[in-house]
C-alpha atoms as a PDB file:
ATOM      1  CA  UNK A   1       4.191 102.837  25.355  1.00  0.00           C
ATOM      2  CA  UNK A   2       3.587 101.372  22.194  1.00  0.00           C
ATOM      3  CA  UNK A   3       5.838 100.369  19.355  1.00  0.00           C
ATOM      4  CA  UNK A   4       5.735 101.721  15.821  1.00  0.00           C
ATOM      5  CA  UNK A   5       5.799  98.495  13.594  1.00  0.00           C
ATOM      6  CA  UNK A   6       7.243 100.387  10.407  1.00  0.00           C
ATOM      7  CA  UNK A   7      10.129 102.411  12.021  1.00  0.00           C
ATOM      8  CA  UNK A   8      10.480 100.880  15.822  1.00  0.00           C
ATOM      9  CA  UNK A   9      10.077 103.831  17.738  1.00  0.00           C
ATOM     10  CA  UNK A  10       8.278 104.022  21.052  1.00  0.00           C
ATOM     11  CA  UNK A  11       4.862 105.797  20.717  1.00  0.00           C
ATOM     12  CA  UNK A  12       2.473 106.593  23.300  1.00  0.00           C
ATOM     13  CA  UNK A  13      -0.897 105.321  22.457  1.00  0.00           C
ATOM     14  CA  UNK A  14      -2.603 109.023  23.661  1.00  0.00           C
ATOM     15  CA  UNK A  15      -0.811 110.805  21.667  1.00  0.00           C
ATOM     16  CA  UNK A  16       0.156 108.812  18.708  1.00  0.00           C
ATOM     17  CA  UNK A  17      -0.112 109.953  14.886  1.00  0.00           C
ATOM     18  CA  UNK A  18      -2.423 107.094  14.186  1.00  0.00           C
ATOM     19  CA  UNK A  19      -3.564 103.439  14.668  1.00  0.00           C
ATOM     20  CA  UNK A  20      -4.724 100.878  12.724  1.00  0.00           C
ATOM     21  CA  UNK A  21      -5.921  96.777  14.360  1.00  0.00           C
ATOM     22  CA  UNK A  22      -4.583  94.310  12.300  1.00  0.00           C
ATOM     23  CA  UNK A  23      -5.848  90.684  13.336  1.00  0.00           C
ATOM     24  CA  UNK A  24      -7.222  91.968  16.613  1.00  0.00           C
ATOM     25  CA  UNK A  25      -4.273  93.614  17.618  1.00  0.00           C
ATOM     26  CA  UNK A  26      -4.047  97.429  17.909  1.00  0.00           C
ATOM     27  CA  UNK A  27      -0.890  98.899  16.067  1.00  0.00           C
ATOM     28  CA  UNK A  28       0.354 102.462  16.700  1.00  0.00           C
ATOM     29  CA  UNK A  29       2.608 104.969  14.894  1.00  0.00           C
ATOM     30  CA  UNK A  30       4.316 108.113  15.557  1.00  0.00           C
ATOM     31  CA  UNK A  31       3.504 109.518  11.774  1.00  0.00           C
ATOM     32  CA  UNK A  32       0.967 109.427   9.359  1.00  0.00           C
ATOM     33  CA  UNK A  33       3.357 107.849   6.815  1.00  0.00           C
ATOM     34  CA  UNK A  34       4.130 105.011   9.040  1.00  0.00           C
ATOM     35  CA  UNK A  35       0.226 104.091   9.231  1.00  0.00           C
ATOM     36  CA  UNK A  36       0.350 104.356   5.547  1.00  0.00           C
ATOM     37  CA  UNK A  37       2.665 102.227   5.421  1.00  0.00           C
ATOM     38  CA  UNK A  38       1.739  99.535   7.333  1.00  0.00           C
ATOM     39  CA  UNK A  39      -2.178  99.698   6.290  1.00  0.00           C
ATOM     40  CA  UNK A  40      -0.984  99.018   2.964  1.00  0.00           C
ATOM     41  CA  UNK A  41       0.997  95.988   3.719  1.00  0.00           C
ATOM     42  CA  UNK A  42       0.417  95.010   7.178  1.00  0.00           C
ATOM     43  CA  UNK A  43       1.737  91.777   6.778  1.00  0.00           C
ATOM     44  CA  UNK A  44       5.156  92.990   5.465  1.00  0.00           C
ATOM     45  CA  UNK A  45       5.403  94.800   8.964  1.00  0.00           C
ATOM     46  CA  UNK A  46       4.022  92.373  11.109  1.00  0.00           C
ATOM     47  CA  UNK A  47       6.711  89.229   9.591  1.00  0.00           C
ATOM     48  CA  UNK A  48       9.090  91.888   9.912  1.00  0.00           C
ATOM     49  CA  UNK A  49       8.645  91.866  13.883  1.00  0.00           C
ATOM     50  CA  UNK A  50       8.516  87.941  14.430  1.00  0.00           C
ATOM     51  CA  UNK A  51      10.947  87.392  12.201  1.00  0.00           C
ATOM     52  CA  UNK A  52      13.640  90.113  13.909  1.00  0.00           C
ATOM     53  CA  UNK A  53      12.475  88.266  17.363  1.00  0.00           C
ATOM     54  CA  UNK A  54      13.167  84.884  15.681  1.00  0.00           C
ATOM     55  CA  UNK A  55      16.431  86.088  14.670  1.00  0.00           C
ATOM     56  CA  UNK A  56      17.247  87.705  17.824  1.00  0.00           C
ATOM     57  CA  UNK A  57      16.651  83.977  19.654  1.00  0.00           C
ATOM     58  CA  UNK A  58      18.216  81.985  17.206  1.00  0.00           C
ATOM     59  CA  UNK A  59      21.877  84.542  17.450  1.00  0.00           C
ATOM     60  CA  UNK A  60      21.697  84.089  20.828  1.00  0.00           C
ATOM     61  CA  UNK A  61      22.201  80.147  20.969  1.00  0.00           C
END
């Protein structure tokens, strides 16, 4: 299972609406509106997932 970069649900990869590789690395979504999303502004989506991991460490120290 995959996870959607725009919304954060859990896609799987065979069945998912779409996909789009960003930097080498294969993104999947569970809508066609997600992908549009992200292929827009990948980098808005991308951030968004470091920067909620980086949060997540630094709230747990």
């Amino acid at each position: 299972m995959a996870i959607d970069p725009v919304c954060g649900m859990e896609v799987d990869e065979k069945t998912a609406a779409g996909q789009s590789e960003y930097q080498g690395v294969t993104y999947y979504f569970c809508s066609p509106g997600c992908k549009v999303a992200f292929d827009k502004e990948p980098e808005k989506y991308v951030g968004k997932a470091a920067a909620a991991s980086g949060h997540h460490q630094g709230s747990e120290h």
